[in-house]
PDB file of N, CA and C in Angstrom:
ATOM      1  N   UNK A   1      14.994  27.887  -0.703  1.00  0.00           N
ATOM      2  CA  UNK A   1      13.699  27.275  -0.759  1.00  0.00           C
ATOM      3  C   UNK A   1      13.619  26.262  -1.905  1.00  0.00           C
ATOM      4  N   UNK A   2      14.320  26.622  -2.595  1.00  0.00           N
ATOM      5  CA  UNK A   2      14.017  25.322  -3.859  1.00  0.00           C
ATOM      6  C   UNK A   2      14.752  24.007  -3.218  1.00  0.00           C
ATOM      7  N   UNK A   3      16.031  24.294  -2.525  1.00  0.00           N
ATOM      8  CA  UNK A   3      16.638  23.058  -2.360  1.00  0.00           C
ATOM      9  C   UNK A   3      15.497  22.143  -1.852  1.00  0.00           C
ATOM     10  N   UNK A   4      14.656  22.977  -0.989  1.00  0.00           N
ATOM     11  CA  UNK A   4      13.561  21.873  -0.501  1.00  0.00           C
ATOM     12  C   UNK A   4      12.893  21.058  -1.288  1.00  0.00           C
ATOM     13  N   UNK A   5      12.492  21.241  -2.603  1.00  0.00           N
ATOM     14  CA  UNK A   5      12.021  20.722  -3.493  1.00  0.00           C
ATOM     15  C   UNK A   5      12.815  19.721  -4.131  1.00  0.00           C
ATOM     16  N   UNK A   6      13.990  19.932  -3.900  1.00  0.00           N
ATOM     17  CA  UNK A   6      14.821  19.003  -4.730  1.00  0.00           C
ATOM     18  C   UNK A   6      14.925  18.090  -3.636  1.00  0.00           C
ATOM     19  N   UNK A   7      15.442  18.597  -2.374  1.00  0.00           N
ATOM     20  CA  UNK A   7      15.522  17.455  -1.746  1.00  0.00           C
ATOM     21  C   UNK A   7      14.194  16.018  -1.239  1.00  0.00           C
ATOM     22  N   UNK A   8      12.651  17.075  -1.277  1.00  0.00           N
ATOM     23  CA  UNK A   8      11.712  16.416  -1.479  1.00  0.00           C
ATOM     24  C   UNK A   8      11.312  15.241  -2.220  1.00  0.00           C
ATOM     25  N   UNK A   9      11.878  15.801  -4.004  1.00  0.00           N
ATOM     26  CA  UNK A   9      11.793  14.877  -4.842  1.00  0.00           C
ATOM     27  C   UNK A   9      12.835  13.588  -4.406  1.00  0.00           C
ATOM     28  N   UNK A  10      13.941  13.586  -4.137  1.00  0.00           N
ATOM     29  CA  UNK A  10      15.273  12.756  -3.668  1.00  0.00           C
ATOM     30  C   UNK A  10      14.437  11.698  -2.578  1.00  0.00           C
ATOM     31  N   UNK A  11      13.877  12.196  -1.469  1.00  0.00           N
ATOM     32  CA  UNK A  11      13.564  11.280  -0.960  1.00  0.00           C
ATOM     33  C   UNK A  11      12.032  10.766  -1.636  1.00  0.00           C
ATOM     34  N   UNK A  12      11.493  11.138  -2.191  1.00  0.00           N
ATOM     35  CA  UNK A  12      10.801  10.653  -3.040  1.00  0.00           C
ATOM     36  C   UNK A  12      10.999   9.262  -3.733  1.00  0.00           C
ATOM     37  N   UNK A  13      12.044  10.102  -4.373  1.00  0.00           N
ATOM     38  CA  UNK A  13      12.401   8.526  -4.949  1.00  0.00           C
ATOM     39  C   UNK A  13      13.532   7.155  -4.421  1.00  0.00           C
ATOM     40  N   UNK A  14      13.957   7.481  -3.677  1.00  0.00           N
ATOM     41  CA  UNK A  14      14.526   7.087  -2.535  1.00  0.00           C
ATOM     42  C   UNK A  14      13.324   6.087  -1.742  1.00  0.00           C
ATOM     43  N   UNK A  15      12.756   6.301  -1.442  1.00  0.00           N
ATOM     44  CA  UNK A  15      11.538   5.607  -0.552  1.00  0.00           C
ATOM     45  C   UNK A  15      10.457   4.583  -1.412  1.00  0.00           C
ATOM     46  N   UNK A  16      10.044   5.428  -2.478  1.00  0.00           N
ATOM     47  CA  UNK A  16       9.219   4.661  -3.299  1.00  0.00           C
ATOM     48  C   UNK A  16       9.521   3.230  -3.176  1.00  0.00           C
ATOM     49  N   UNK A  17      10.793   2.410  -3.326  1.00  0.00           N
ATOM     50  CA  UNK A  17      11.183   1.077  -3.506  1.00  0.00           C
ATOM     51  C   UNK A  17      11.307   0.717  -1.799  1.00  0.00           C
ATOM     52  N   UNK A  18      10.848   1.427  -1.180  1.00  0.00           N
ATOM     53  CA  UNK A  18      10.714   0.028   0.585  1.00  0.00           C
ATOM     54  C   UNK A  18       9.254  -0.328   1.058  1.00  0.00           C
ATOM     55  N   UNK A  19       9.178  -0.060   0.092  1.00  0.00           N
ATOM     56  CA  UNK A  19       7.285  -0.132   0.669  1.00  0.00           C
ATOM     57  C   UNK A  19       6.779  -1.545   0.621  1.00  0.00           C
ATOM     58  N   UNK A  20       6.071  -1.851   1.624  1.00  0.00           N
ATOM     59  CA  UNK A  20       5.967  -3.005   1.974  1.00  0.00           C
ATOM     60  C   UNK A  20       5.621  -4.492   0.972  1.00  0.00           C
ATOM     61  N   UNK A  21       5.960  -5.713   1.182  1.00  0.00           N
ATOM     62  CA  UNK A  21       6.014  -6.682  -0.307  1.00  0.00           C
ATOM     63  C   UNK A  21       4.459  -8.035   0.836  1.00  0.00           C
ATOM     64  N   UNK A  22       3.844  -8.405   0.070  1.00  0.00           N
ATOM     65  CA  UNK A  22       3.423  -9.403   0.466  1.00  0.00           C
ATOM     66  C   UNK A  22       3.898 -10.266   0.491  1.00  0.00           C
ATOM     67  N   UNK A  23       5.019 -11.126  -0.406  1.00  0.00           N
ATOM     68  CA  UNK A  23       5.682 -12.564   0.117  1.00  0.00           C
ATOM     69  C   UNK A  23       7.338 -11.635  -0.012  1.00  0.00           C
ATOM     70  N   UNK A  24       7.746 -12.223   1.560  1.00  0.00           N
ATOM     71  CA  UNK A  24       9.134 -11.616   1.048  1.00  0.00           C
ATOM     72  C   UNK A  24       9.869 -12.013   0.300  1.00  0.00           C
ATOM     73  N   UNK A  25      11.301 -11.696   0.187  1.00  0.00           N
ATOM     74  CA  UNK A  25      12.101 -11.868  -0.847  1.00  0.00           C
ATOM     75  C   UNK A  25      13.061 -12.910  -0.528  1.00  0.00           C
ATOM     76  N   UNK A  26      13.533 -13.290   0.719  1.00  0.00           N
ATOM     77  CA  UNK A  26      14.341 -14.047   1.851  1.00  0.00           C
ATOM     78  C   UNK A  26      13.684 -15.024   2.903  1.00  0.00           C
ATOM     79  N   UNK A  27      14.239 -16.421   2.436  1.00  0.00           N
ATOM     80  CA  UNK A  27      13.864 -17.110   3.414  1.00  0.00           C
ATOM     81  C   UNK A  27      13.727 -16.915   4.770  1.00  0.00           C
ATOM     82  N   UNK A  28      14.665 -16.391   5.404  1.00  0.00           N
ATOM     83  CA  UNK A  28      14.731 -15.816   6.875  1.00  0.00           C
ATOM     84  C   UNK A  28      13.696 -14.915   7.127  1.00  0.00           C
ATOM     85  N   UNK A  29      13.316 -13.945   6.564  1.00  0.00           N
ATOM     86  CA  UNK A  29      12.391 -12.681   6.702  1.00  0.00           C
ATOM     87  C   UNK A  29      11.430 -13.471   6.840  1.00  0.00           C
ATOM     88  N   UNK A  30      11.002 -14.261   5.897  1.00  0.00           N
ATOM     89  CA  UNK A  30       9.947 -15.267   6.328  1.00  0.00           C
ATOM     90  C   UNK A  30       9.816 -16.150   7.587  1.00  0.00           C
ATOM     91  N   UNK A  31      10.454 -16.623   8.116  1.00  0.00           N
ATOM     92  CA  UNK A  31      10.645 -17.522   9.089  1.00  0.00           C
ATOM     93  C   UNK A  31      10.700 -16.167  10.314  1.00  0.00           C
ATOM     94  N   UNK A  32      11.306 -15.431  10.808  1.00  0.00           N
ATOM     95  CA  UNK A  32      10.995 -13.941  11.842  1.00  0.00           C
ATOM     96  C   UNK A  32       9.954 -13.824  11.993  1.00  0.00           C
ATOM     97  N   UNK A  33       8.841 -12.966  10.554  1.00  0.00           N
ATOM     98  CA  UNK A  33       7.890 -12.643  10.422  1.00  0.00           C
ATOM     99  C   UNK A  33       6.445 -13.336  10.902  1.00  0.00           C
ATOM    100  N   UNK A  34       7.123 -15.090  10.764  1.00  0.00           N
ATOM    101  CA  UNK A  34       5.542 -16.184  11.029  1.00  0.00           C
ATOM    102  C   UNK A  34       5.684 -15.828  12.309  1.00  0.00           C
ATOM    103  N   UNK A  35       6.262 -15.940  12.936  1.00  0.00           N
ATOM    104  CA  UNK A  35       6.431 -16.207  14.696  1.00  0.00           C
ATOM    105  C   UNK A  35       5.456 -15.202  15.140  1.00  0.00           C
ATOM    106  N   UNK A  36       4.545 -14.729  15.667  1.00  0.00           N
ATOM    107  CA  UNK A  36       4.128 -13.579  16.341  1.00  0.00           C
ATOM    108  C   UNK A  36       4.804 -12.951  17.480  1.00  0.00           C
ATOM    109  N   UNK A  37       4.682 -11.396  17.384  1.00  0.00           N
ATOM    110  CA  UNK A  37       5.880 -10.766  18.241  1.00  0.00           C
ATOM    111  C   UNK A  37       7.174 -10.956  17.971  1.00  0.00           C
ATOM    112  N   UNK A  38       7.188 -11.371  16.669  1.00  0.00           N
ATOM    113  CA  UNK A  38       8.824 -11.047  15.965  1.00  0.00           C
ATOM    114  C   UNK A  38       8.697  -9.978  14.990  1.00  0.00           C
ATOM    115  N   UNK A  39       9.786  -9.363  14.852  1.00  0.00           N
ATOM    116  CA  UNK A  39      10.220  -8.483  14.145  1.00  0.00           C
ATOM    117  C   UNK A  39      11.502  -7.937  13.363  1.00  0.00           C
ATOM    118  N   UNK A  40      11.462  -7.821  12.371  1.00  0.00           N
ATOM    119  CA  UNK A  40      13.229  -7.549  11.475  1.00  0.00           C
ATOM    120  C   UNK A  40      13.186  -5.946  11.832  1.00  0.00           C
ATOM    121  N   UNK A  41      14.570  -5.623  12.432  1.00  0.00           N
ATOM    122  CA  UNK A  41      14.778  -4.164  12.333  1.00  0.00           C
ATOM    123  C   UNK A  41      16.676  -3.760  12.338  1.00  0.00           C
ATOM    124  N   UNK A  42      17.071  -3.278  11.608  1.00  0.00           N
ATOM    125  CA  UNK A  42      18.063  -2.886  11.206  1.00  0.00           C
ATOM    126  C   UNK A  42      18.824  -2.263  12.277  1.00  0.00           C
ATOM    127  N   UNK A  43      20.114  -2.577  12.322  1.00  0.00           N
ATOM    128  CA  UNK A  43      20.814  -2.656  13.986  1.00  0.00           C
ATOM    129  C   UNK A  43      20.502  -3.222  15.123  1.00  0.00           C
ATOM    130  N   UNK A  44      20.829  -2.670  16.301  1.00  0.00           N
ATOM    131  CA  UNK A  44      20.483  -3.542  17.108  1.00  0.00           C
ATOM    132  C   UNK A  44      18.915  -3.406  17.772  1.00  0.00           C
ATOM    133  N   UNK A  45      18.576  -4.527  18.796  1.00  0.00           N
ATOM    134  CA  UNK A  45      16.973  -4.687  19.089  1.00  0.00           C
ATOM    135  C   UNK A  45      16.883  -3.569  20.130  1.00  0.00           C
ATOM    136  N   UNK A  46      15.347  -3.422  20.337  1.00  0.00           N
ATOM    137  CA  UNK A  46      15.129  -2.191  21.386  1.00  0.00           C
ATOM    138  C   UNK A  46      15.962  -3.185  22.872  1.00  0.00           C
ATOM    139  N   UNK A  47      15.768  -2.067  23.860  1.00  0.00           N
ATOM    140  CA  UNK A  47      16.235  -2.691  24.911  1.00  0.00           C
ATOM    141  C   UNK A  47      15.269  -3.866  26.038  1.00  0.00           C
ATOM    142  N   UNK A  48      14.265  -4.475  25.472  1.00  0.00           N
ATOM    143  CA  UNK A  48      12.963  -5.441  26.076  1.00  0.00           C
ATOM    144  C   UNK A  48      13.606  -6.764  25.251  1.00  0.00           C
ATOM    145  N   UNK A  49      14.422  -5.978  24.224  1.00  0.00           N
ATOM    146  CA  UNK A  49      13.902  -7.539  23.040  1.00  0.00           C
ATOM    147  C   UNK A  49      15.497  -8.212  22.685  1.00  0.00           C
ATOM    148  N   UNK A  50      15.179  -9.149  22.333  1.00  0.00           N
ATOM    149  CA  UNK A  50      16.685  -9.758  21.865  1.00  0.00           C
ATOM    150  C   UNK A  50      16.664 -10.146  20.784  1.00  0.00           C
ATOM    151  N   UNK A  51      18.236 -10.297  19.544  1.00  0.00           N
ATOM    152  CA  UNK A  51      18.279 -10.885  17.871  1.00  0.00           C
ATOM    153  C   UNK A  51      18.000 -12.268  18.709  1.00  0.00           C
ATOM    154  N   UNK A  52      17.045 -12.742  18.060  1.00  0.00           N
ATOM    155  CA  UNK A  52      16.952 -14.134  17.653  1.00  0.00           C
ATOM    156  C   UNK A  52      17.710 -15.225  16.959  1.00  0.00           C
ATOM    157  N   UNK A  53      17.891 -14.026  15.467  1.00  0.00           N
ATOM    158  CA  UNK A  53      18.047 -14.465  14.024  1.00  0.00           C
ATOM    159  C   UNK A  53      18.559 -13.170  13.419  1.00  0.00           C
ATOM    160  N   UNK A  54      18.041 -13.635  11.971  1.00  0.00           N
ATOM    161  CA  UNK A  54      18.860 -12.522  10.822  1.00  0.00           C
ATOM    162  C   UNK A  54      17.711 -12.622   9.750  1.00  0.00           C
ATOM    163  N   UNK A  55      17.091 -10.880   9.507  1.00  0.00           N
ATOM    164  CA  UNK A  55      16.175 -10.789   7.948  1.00  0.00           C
ATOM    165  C   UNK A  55      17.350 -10.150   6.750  1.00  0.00           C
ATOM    166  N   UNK A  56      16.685 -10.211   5.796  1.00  0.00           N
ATOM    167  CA  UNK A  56      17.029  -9.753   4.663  1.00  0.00           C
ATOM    168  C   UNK A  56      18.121 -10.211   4.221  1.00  0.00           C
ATOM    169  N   UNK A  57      18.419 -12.287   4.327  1.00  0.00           N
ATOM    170  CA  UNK A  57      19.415 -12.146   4.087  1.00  0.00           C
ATOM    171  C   UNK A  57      20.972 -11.674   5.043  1.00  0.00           C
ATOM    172  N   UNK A  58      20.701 -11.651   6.311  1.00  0.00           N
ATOM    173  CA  UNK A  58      21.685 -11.309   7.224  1.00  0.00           C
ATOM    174  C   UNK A  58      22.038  -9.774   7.423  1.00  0.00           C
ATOM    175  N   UNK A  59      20.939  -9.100   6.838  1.00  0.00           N
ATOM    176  CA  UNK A  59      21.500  -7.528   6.432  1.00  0.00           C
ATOM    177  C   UNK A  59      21.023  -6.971   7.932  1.00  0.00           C
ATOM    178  N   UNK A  60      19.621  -7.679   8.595  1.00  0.00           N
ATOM    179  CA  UNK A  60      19.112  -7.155   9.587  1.00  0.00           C
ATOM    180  C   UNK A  60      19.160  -8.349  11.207  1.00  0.00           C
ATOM    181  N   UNK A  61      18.466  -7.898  11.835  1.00  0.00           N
ATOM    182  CA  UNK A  61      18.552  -8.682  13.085  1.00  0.00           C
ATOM    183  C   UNK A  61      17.139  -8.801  13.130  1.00  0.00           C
ATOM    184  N   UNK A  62      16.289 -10.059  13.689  1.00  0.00           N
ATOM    185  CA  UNK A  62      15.205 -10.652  13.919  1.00  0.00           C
ATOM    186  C   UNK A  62      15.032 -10.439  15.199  1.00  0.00           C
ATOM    187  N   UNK A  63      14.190  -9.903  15.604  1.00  0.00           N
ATOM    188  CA  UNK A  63      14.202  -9.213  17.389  1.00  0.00           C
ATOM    189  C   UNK A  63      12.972  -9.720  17.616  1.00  0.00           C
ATOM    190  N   UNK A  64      12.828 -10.886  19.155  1.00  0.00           N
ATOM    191  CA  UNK A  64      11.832 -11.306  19.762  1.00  0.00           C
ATOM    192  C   UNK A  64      12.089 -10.947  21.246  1.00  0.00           C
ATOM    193  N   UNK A  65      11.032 -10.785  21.962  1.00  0.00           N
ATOM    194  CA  UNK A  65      10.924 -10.270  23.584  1.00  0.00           C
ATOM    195  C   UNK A  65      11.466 -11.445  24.067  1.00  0.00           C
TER     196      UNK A  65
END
């Protein structure tokens, strides 16, 4: 039972730093984001949508329908 606690705190702090930014950090994230019905998501797009592009810097894929 304690591990739970520890592991609680871990993602705790783990998470604290993705929480959402008002101007991003990456030109690209910006340019995804204006478009409406775009979206950055890490791997590949659901199966409706296709990469467009690249957020974060190329880390993610820019997915539009």
């Amino acid at each position: 039972m304690k591990i739970l606690y520890l592991l609680f705190a871990v993602f705790l702090l783990l998470f604290q730093a993705t929480s959402g930014s008002a101007d991003p950090l990456f030109a690209d994230t910006a340019e995804c984001r204006s478009a409406q019905g775009k979206f950055c998501r890490a791997g590949a797009c659901p199966p409706t949508f296709t990469a467009t592009g690249t957020c974060h810097g190329g880390m993610m894929n820019c997915c539009s329908k």
